[in-house]
N, C-alpha and C. Protein backbone atom coordinates (compact mmCIF):
# COMPACT_ATOMS: atom_id res chain seq x y z
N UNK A 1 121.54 106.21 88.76
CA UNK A 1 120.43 105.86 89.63
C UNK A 1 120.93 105.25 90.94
N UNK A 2 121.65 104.29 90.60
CA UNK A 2 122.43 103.81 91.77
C UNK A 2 123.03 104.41 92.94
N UNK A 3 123.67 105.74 92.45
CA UNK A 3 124.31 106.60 93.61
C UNK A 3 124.07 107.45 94.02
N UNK A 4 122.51 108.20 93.17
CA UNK A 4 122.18 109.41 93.62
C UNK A 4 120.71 109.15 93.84
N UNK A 5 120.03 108.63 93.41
CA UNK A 5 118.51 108.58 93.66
C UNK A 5 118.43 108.24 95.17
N UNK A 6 119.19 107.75 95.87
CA UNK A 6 118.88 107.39 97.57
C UNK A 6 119.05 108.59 98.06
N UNK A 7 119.18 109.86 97.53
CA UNK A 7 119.29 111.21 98.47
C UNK A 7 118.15 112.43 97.00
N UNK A 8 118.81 112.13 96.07
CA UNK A 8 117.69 112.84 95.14
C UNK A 8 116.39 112.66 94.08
N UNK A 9 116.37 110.98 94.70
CA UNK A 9 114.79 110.55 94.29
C UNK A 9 115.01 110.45 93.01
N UNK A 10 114.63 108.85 92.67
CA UNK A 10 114.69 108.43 91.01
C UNK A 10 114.02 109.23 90.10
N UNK A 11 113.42 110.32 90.25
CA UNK A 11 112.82 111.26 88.80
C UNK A 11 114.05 112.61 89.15
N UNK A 12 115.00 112.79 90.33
CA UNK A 12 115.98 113.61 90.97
C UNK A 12 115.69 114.85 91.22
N UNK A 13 114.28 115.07 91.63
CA UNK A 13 113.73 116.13 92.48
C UNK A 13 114.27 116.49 93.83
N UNK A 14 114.78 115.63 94.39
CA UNK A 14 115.74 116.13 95.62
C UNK A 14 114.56 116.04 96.94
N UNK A 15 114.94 116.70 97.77
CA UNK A 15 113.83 116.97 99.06
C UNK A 15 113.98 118.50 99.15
N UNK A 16 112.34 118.76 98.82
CA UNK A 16 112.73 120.32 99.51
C UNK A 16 113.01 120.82 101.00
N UNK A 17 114.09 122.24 100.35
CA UNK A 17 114.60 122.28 101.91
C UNK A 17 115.76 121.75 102.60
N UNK A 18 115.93 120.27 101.62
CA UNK A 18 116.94 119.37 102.29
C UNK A 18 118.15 118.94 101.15
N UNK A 19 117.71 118.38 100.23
CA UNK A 19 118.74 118.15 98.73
C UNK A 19 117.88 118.83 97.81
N UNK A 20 118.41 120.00 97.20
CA UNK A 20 118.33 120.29 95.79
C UNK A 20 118.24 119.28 94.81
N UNK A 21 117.16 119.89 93.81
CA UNK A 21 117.05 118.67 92.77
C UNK A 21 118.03 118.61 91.78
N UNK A 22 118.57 117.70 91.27
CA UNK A 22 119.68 117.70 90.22
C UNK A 22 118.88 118.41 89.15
N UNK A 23 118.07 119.16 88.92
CA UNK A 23 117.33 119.58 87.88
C UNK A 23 118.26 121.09 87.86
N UNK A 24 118.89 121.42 89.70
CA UNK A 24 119.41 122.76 89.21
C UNK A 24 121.09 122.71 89.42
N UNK A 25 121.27 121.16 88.67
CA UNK A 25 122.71 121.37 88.48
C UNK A 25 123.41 122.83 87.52
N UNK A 26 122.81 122.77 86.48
CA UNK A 26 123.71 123.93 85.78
C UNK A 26 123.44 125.05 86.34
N UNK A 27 122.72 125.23 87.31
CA UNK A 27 122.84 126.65 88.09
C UNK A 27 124.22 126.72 88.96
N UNK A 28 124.41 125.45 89.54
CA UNK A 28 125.17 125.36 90.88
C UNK A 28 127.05 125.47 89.44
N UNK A 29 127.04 125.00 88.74
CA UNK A 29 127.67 125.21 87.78
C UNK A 29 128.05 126.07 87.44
N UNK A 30 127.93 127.38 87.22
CA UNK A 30 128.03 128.62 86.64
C UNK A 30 128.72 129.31 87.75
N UNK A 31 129.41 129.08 89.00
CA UNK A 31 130.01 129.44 89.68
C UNK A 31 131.29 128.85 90.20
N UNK A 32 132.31 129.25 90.72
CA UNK A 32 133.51 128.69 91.52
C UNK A 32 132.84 127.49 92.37
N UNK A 33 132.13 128.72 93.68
CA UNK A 33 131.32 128.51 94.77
C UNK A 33 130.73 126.96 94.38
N UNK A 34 129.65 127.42 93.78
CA UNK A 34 128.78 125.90 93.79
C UNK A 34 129.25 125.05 92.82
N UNK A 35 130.66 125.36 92.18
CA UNK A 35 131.01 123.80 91.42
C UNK A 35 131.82 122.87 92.53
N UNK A 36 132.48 123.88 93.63
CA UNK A 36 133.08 123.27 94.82
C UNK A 36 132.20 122.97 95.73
N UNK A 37 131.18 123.13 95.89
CA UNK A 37 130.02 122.40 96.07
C UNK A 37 129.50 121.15 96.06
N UNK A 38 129.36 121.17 94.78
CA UNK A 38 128.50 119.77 94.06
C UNK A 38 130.12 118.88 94.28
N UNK A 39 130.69 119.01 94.53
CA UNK A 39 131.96 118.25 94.37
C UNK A 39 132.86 117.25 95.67
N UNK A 40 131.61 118.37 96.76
CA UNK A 40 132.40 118.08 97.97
C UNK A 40 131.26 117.63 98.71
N UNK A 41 129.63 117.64 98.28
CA UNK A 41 128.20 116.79 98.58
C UNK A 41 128.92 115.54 98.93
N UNK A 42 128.67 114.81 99.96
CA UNK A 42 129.15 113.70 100.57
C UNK A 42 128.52 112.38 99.42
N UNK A 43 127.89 112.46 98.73
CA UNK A 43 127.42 111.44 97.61
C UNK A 43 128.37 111.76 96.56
N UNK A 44 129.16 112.56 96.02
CA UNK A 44 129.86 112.85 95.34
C UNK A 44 131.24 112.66 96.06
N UNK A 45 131.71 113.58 96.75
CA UNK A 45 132.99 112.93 97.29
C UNK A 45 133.78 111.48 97.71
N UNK A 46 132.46 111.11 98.37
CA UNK A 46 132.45 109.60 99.04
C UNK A 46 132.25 108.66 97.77
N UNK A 47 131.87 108.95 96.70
CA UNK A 47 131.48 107.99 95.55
C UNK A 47 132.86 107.21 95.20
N UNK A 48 131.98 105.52 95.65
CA UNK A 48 132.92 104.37 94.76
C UNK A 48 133.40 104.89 93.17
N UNK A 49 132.57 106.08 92.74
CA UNK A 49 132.93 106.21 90.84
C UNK A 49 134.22 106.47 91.08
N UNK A 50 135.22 106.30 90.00
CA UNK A 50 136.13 107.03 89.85
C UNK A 50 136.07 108.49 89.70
N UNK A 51 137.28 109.54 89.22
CA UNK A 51 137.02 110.58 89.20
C UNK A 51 136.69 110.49 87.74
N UNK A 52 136.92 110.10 86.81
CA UNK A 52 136.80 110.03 85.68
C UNK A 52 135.26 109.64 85.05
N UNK A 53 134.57 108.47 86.05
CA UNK A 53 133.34 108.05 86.10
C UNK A 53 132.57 109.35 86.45
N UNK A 54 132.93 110.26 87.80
CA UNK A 54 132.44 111.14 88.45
C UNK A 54 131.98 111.82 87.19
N UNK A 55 133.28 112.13 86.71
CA UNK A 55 132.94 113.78 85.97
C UNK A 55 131.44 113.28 84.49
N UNK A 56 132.13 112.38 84.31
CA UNK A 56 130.74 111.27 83.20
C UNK A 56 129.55 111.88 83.76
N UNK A 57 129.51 111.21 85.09
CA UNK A 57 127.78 111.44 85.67
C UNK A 57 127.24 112.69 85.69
N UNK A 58 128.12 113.45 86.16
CA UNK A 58 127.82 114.93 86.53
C UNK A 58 127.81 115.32 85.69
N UNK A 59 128.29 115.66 84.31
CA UNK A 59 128.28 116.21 83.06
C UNK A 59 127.20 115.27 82.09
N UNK A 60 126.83 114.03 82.55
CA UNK A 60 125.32 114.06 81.92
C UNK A 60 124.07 114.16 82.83
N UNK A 61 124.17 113.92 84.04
CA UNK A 61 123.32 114.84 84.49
C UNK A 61 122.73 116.55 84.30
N UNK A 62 123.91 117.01 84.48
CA UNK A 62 123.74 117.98 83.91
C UNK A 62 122.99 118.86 82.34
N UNK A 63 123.11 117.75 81.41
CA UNK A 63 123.24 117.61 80.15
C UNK A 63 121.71 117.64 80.12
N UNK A 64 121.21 116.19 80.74
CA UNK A 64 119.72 115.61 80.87
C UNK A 64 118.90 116.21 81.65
N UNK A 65 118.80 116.29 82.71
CA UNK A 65 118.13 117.24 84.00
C UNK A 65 117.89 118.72 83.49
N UNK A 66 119.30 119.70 83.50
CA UNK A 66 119.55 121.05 83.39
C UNK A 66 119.95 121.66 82.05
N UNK A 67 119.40 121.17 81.13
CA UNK A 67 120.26 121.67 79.69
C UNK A 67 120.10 123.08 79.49
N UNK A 68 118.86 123.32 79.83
CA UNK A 68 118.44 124.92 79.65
C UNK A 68 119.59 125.46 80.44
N UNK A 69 120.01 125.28 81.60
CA UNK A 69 121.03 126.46 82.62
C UNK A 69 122.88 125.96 82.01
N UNK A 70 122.73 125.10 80.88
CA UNK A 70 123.87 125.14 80.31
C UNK A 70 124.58 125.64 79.02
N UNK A 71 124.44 126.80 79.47
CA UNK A 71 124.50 127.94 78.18
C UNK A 71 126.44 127.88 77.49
N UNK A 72 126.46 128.17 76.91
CA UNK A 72 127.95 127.93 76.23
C UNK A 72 129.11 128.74 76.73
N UNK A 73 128.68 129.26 77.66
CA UNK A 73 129.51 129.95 78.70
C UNK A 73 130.06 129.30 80.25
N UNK A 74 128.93 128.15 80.38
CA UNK A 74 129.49 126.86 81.31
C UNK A 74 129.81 126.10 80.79
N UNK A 75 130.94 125.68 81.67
CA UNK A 75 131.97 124.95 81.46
C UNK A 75 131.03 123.33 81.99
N UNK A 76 131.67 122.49 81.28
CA UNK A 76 131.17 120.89 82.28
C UNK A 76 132.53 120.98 82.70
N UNK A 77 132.19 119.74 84.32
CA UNK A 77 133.07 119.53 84.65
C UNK A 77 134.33 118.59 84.05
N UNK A 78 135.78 118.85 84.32
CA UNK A 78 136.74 118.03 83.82
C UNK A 78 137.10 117.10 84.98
N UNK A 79 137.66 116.73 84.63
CA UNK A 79 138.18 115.07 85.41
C UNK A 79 139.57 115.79 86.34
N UNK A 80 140.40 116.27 86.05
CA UNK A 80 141.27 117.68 86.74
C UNK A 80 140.53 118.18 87.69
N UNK A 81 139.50 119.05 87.59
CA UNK A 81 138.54 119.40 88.36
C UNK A 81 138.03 118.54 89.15
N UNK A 82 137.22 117.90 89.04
CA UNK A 82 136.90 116.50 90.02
C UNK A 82 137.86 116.06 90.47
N UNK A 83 139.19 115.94 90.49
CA UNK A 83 139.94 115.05 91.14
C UNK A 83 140.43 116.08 92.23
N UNK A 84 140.96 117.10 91.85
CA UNK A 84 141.33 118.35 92.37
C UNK A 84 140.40 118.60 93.63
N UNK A 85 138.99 118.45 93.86
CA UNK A 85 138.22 119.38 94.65
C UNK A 85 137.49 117.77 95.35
N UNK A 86 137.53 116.96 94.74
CA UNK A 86 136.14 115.91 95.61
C UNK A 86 137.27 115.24 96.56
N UNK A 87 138.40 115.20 96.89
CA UNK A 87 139.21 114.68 97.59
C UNK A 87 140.00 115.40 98.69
């Protein structure tokens, strides 16, 4: 709540038009493209979390928000991954 609701609104509907709602994280997921994406969003890159914290949030966001678009063929993110791309 702390680090993302000031850009995607405490229920994380986002702004249309402007931030996507974290509701379509596991879409942005299912690709190269938009996992380097979500990774390099200036709320994500710039985040006080660690990378290790990072990958936590994003993989339960994901979990909570998007479960339906996380079919067993997406991957969550790893902490490798996050460290690799948000820096």
């Amino acid at each position: 709540m702390l680090y993302c609701m000031g850009c995607h609104g405490a229920q994380a509907e986002g702004v249309p038009g402007k931030i996507p709602p974290l509701t379509q994280l596991g879409l942005y997921m299912r690709t190269a493209t938009g996992r380097d994406y979500v990774l390099r969003v200036p709320g994500a890159a710039n985040s006080v979390l660690s990378d290790v914290q990072l990958t936590a949030v994003l993989n339960w966001l994901a979990r909570e928000y998007d479960s339906k678009e996380l079919a067993a063929d997406v991957p969550l993110f790893t902490v490798a991954e996050v460290a690799a791309r948000r820096h």
